[in-house]
N, C-alpha and C. Protein backbone atom coordinates (compact mmCIF):
# COMPACT_ATOMS: atom_id res chain seq x y z
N UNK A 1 2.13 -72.82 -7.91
CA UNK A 1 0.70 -72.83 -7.88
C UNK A 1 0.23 -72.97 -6.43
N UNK A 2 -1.20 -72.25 -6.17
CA UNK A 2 -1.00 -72.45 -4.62
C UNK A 2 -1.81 -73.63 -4.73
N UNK A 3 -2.57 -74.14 -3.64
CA UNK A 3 -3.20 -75.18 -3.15
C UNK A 3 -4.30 -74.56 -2.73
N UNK A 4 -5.58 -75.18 -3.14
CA UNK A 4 -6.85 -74.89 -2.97
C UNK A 4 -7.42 -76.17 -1.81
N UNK A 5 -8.07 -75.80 -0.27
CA UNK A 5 -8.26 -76.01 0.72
C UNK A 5 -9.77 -76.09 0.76
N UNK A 6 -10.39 -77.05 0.01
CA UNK A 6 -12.47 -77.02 0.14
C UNK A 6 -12.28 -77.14 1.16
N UNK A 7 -11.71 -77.71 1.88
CA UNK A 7 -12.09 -78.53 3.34
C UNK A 7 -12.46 -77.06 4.42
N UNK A 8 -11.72 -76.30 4.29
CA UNK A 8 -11.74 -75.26 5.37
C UNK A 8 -13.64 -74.55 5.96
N UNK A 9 -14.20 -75.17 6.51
CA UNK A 9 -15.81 -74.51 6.65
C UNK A 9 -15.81 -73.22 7.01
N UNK A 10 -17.03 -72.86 6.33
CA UNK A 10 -17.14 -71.29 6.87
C UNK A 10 -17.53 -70.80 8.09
N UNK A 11 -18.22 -72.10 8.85
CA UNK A 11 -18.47 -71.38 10.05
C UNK A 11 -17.85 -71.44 11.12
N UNK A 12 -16.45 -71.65 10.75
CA UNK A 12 -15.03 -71.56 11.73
C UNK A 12 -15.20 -69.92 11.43
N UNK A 13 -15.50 -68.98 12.11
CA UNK A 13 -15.85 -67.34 12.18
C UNK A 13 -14.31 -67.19 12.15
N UNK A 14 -12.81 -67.44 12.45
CA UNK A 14 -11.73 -67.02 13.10
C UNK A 14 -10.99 -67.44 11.11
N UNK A 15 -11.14 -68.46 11.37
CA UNK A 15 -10.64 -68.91 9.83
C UNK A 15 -11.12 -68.28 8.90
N UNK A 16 -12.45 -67.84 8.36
CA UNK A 16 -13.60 -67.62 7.93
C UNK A 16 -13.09 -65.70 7.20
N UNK A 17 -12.79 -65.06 8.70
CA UNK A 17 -12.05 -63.22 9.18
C UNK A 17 -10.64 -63.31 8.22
N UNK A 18 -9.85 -64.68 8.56
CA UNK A 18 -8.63 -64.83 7.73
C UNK A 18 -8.68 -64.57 6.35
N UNK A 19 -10.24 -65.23 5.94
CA UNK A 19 -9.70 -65.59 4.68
C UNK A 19 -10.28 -64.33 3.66
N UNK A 20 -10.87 -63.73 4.70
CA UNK A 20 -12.04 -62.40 3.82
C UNK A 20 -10.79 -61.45 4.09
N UNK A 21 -9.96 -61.39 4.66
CA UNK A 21 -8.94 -60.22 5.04
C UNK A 21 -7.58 -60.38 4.34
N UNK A 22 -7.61 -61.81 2.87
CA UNK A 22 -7.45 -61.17 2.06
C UNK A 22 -7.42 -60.40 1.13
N UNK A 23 -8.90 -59.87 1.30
CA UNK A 23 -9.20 -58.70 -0.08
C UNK A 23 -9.16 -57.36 0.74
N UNK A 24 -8.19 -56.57 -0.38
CA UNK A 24 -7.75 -55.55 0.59
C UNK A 24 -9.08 -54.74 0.38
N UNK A 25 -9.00 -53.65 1.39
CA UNK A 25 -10.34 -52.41 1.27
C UNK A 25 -9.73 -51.24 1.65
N UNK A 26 -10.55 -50.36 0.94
CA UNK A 26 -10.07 -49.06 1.29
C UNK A 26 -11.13 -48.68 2.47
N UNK A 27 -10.65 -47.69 3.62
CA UNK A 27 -11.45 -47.29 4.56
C UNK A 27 -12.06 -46.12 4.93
N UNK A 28 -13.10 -46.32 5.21
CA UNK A 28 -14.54 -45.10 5.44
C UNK A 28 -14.59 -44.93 6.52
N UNK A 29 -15.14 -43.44 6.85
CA UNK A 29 -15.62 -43.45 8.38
C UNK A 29 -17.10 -42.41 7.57
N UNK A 30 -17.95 -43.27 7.92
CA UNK A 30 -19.67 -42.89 7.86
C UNK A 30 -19.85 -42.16 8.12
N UNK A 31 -20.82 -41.05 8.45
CA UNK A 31 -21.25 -40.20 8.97
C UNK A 31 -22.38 -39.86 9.15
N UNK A 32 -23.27 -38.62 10.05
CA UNK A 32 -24.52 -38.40 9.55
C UNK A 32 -24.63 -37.55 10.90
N UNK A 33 -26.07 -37.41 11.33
CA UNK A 33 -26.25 -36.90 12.65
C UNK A 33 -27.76 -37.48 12.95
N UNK A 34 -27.92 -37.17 14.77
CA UNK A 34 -28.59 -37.75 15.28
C UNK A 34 -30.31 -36.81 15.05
N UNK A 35 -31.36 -37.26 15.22
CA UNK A 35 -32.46 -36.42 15.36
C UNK A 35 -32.21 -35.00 16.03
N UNK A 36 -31.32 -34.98 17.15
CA UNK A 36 -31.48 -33.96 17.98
C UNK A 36 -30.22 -33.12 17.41
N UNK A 37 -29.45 -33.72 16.14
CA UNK A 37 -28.29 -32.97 15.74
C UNK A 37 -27.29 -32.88 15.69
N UNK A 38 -26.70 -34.18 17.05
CA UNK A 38 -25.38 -34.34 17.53
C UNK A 38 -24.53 -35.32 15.78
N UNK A 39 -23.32 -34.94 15.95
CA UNK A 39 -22.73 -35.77 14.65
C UNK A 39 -22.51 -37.17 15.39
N UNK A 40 -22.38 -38.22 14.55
CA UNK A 40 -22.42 -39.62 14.97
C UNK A 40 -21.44 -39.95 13.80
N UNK A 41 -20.74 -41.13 13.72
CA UNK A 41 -19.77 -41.41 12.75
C UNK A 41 -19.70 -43.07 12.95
N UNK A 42 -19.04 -43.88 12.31
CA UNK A 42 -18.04 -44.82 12.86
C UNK A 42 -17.34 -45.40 11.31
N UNK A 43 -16.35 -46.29 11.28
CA UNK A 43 -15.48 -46.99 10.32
C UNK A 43 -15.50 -47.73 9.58
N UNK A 44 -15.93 -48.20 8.89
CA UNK A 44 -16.48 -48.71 7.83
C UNK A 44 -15.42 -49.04 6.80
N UNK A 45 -15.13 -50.41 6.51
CA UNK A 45 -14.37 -50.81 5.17
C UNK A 45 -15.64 -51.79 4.56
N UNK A 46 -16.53 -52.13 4.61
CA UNK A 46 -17.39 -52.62 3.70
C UNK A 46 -18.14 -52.00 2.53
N UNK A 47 -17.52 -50.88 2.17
CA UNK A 47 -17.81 -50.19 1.37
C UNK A 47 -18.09 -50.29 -0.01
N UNK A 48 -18.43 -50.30 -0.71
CA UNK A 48 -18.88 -50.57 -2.41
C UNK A 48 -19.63 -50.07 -3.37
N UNK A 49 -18.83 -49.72 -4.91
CA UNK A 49 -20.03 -49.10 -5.50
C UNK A 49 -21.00 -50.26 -6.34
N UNK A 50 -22.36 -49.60 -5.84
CA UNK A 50 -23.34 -50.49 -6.83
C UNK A 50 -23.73 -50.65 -8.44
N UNK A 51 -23.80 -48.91 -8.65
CA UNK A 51 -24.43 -48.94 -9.60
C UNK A 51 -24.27 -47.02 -10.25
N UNK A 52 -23.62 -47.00 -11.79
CA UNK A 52 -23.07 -46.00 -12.17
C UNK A 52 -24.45 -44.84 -12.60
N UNK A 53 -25.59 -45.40 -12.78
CA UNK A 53 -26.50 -45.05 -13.12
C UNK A 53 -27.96 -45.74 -12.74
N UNK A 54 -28.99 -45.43 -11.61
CA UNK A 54 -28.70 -44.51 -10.99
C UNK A 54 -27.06 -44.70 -10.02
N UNK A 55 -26.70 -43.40 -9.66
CA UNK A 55 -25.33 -43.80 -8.73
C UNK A 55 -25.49 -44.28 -7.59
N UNK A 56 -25.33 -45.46 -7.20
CA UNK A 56 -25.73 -45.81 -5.97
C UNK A 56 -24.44 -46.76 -5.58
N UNK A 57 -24.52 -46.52 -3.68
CA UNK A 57 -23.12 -47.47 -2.92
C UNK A 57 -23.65 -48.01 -2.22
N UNK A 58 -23.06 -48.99 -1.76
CA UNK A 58 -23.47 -50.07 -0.22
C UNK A 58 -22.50 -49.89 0.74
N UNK A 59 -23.13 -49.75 2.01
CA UNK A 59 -21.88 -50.73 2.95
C UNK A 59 -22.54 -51.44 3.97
N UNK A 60 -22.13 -51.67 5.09
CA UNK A 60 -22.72 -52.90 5.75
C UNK A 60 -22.76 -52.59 7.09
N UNK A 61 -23.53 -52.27 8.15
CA UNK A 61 -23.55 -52.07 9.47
C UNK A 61 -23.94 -53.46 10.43
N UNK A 62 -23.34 -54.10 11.42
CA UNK A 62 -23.65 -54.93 12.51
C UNK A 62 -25.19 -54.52 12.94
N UNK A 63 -25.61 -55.51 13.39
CA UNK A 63 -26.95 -55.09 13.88
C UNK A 63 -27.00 -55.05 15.39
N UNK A 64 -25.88 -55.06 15.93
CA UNK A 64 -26.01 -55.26 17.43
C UNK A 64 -24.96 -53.78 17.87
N UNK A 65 -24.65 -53.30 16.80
CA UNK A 65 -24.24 -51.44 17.23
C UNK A 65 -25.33 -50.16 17.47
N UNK A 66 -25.25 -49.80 18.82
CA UNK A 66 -26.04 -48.69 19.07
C UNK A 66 -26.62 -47.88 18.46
N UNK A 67 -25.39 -47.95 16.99
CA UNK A 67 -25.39 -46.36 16.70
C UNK A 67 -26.70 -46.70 15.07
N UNK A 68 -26.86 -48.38 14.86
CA UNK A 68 -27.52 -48.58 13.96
C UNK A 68 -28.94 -48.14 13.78
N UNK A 69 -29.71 -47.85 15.16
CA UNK A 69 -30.78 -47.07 14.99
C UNK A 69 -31.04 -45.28 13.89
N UNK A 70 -30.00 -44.75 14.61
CA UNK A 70 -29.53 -43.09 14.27
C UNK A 70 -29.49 -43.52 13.01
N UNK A 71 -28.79 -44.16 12.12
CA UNK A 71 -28.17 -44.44 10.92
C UNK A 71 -29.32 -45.20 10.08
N UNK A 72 -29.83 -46.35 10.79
CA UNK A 72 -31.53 -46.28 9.79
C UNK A 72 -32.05 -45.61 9.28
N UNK A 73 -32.23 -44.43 10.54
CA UNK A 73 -33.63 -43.12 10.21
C UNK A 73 -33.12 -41.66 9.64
N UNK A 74 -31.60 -41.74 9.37
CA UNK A 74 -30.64 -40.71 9.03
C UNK A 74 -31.46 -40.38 7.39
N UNK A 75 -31.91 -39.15 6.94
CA UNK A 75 -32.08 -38.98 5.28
C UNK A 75 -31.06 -39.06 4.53
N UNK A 76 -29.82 -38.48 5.21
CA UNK A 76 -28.74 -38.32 4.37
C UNK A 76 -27.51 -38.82 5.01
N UNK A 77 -26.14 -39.06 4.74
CA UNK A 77 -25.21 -39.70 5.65
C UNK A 77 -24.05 -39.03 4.55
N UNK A 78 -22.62 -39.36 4.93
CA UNK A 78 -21.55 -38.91 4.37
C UNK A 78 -20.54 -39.97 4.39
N UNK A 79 -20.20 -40.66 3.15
CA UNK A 79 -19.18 -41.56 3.32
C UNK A 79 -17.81 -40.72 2.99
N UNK A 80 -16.49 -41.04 4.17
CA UNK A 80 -15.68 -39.92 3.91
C UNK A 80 -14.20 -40.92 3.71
N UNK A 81 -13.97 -41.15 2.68
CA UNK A 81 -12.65 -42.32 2.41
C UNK A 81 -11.32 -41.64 2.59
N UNK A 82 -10.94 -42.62 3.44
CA UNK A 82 -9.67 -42.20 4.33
C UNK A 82 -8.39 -41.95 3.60
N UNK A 83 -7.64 -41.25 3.90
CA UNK A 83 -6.19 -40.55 3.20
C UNK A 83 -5.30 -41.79 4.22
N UNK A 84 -4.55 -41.76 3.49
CA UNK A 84 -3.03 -42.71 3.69
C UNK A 84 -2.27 -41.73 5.23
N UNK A 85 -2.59 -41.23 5.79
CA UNK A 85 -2.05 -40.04 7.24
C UNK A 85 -3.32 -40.47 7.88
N UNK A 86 -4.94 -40.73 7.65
CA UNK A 86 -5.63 -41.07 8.74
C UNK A 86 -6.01 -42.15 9.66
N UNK A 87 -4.81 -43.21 10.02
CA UNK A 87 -5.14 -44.15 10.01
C UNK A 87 -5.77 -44.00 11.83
N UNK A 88 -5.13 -42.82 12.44
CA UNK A 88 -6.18 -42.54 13.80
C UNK A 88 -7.51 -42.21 13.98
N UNK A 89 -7.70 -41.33 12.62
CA UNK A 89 -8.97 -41.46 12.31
C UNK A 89 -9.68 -42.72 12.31
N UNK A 90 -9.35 -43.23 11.60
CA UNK A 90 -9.93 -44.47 11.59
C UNK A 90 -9.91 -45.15 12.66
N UNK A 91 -9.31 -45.50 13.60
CA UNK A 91 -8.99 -46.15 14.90
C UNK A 91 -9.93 -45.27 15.57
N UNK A 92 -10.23 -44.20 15.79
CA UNK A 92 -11.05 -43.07 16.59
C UNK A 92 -12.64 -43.94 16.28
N UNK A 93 -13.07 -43.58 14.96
CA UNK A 93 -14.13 -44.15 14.74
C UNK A 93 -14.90 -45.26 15.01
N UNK A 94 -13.43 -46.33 15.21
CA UNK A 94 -13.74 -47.75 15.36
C UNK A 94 -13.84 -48.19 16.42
N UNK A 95 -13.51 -46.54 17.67
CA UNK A 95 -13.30 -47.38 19.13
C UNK A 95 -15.05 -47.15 19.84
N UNK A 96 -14.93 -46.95 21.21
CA UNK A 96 -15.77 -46.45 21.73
C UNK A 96 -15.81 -45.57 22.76
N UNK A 97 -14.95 -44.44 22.25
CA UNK A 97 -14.84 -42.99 22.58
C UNK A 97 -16.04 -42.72 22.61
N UNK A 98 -16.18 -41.72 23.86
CA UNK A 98 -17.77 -40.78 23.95
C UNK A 98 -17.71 -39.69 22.76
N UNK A 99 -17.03 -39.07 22.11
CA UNK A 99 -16.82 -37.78 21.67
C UNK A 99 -15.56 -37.92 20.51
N UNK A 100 -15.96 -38.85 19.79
CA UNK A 100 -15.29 -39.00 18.49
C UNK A 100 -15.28 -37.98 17.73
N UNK A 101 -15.62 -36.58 17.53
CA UNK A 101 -15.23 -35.75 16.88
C UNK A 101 -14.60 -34.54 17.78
N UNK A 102 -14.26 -34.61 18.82
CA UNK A 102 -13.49 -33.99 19.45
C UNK A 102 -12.09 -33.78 18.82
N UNK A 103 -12.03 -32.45 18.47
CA UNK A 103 -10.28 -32.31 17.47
C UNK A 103 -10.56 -32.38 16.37
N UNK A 104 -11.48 -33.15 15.70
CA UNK A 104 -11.63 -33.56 14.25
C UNK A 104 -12.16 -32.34 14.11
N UNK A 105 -11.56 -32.07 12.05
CA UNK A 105 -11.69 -31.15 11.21
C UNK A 105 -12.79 -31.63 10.37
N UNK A 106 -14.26 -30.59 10.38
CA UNK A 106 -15.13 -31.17 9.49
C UNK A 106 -16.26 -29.95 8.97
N UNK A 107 -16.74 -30.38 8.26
CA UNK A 107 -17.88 -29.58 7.36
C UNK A 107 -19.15 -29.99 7.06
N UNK A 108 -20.16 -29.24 7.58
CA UNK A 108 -21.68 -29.86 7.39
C UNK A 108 -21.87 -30.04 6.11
N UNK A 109 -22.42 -31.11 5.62
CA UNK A 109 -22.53 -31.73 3.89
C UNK A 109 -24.11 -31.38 4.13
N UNK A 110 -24.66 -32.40 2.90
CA UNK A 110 -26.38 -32.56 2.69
C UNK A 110 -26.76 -32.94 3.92
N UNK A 111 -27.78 -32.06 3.99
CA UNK A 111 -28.40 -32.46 5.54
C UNK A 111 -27.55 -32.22 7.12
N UNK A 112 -26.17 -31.65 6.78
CA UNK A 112 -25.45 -31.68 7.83
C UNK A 112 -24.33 -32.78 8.64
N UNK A 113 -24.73 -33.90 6.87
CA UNK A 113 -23.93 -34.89 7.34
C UNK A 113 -22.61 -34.57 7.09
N UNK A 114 -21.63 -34.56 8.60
CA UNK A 114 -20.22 -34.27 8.27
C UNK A 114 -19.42 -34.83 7.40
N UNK A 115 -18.74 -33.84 7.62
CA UNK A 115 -17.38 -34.33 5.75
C UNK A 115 -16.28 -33.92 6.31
N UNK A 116 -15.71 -34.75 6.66
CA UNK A 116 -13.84 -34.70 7.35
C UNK A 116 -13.11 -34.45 6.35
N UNK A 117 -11.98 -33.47 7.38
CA UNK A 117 -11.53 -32.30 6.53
C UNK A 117 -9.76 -33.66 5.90
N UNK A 118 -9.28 -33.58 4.67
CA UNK A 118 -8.31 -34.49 4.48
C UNK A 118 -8.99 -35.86 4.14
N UNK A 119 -9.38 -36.15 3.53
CA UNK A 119 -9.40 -37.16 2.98
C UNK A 119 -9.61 -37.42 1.51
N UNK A 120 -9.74 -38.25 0.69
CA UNK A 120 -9.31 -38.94 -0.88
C UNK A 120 -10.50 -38.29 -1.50
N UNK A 121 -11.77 -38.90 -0.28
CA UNK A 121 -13.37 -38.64 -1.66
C UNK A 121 -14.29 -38.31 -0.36
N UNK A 122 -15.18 -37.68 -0.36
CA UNK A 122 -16.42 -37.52 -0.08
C UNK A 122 -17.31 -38.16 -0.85
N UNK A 123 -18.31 -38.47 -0.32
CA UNK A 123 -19.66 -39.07 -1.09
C UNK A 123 -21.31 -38.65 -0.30
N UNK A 124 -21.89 -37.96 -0.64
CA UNK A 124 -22.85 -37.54 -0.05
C UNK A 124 -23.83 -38.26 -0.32
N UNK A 125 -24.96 -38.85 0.55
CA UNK A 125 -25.70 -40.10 -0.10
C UNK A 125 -27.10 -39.82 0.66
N UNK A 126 -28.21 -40.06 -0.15
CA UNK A 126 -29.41 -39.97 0.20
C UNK A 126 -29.53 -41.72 0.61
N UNK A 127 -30.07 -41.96 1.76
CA UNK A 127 -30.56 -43.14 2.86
C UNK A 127 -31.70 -44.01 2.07
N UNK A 128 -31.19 -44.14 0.82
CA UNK A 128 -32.76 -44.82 0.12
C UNK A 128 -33.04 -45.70 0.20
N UNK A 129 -32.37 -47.04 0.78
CA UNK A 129 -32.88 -48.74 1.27
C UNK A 129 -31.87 -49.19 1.85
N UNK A 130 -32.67 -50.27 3.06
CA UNK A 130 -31.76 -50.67 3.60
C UNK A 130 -32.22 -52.38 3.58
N UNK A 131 -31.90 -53.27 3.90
CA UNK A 131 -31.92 -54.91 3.95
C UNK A 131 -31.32 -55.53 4.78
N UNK A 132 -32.07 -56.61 5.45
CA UNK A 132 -31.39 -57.40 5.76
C UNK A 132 -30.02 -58.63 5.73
N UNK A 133 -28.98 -58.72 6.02
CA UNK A 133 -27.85 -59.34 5.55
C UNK A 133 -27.03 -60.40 6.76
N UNK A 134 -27.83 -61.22 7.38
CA UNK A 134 -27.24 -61.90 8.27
C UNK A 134 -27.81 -61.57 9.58
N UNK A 135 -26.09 -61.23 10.47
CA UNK A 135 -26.58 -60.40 11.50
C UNK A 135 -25.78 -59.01 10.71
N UNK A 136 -25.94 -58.38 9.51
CA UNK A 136 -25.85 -56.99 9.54
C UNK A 136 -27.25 -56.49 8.93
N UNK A 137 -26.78 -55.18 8.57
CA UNK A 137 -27.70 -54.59 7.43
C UNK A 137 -26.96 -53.42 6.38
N UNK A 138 -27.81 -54.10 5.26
CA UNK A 138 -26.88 -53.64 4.11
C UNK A 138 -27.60 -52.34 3.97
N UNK A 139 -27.15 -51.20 3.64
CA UNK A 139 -27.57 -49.66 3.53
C UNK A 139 -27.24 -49.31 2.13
N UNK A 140 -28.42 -49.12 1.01
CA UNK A 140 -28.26 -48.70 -0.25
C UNK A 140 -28.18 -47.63 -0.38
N UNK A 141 -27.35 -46.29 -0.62
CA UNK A 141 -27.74 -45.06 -0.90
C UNK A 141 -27.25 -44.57 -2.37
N UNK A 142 -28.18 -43.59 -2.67
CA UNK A 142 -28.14 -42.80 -4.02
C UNK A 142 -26.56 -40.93 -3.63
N UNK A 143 -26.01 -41.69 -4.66
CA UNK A 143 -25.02 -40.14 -4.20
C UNK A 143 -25.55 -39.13 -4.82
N UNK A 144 -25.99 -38.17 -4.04
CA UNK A 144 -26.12 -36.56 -4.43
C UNK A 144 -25.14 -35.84 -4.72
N UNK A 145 -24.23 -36.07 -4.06
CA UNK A 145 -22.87 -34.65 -4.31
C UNK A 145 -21.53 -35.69 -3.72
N UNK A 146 -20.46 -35.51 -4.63
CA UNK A 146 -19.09 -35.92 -4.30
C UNK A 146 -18.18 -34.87 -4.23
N UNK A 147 -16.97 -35.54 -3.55
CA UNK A 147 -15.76 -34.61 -4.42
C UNK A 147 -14.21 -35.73 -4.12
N UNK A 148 -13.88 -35.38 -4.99
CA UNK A 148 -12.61 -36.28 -5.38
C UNK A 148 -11.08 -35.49 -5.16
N UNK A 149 -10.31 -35.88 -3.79
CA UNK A 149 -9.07 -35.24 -3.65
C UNK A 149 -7.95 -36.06 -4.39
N UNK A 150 -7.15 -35.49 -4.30
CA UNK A 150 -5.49 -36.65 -4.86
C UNK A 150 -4.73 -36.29 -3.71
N UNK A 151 -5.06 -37.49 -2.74
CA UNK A 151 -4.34 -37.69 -1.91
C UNK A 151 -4.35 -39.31 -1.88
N UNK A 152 -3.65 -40.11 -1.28
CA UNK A 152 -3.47 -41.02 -1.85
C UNK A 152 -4.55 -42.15 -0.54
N UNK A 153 -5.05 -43.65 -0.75
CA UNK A 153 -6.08 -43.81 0.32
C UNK A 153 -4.93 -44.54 1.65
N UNK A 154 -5.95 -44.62 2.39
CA UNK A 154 -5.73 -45.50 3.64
C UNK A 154 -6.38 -46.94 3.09
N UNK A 155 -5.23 -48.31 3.37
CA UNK A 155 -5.72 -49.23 2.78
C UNK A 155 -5.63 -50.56 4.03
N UNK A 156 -7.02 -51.35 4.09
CA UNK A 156 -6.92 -52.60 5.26
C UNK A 156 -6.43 -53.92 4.32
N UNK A 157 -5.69 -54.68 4.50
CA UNK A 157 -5.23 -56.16 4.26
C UNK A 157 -4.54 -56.99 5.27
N UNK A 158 -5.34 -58.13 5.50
CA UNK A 158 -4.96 -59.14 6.35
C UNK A 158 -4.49 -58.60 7.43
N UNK A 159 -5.59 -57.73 7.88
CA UNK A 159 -5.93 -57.31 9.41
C UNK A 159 -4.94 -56.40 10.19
N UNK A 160 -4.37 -55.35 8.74
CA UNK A 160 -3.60 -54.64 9.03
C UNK A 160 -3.56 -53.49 8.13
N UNK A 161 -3.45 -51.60 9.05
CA UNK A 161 -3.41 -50.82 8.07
C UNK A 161 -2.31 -51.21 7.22
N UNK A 162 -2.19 -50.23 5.70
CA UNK A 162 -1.66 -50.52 4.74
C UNK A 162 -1.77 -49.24 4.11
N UNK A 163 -0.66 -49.39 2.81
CA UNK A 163 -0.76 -47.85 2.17
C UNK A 163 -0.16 -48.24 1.02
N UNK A 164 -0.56 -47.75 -0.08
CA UNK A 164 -0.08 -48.12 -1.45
C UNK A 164 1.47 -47.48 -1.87
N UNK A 165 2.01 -48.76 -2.56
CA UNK A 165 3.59 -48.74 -2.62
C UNK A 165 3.20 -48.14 -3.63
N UNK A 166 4.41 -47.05 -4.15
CA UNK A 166 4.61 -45.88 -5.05
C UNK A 166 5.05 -46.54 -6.21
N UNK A 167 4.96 -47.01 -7.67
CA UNK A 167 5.23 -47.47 -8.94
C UNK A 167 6.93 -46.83 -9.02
């Protein structure tokens, strides 16, 4: 049996990262484009579905990232869940490269929000609310158009890529 630890506070932030990085997540890289057109992206494992009817997902953006303005005022965005081979992808997204789609394989979705080429699922999502959540903000969107590959995902646990062991 393990041992249950009340004592541990949450606002030890370091302890706090430990203990949320046991629930594994599968990983996203966002998408969308800027007013003037340019594609914008970044990485995302806070991902979640809300609600089967209407269809709606969440995920969660920092409020102190640049790119959170573009992504407010975006109509449409592209959540693109990562294949078990992208884990550079994902590292690409998460850094702060000028030109994160440089090399990358992709396809204008709704509105032009890109859809990377290889990965598990697409999710095409209309920008319909967003909220406050700390220091993030939580982004509600309605899915318009999916598509579902069988490839197998890219998976984060305890602060490390991961990939699902074969049965």
């Amino acid at each position: 049996m393990t041992q249950h630890k009340p004592d541990t506070d949450p606002a030890d932030g370091h302890a706090l990262r430990r203990g949320l990085g046991m629930f594994a997540t599968g990983i996203t890289v966002v998408t969308a484009h800027t007013q003037e057109g340019a594609p914008i992206g970044l990485t995302v494992n806070s991902f979640n579905a809300v609600s089967l009817h209407p269809p709606l997902v969440v995920w969660s953006l920092s409020i102190r990232l640049p790119i959170r303005h573009a992504l407010e005022g975006c109509e449409y965005y592209a959540v693109n869940v990562l294949a078990e081979d992208q884990e550079a992808i994902s590292r690409r997204f998460a850094s702060k490269e000028s030109d994160l789609f440089h090399g990358i394989d992709w396809q204008p979705g709704l509105n032009g929000a890109p859809l990377l080429e290889g990965c598990c699922a697409h999710f095409e999502v209309l920008n319909a609310s967003r909220h406050p959540g700390g220091d993030h903000i939580l982004f509600i969107g309605q899915i318009e158009r999916f598509a579902r590959f069988d490839r197998e995902p890219l998976v984060y646990f305890r602060g490390k890529y991961r990939q699902l062991a074969n049965p």
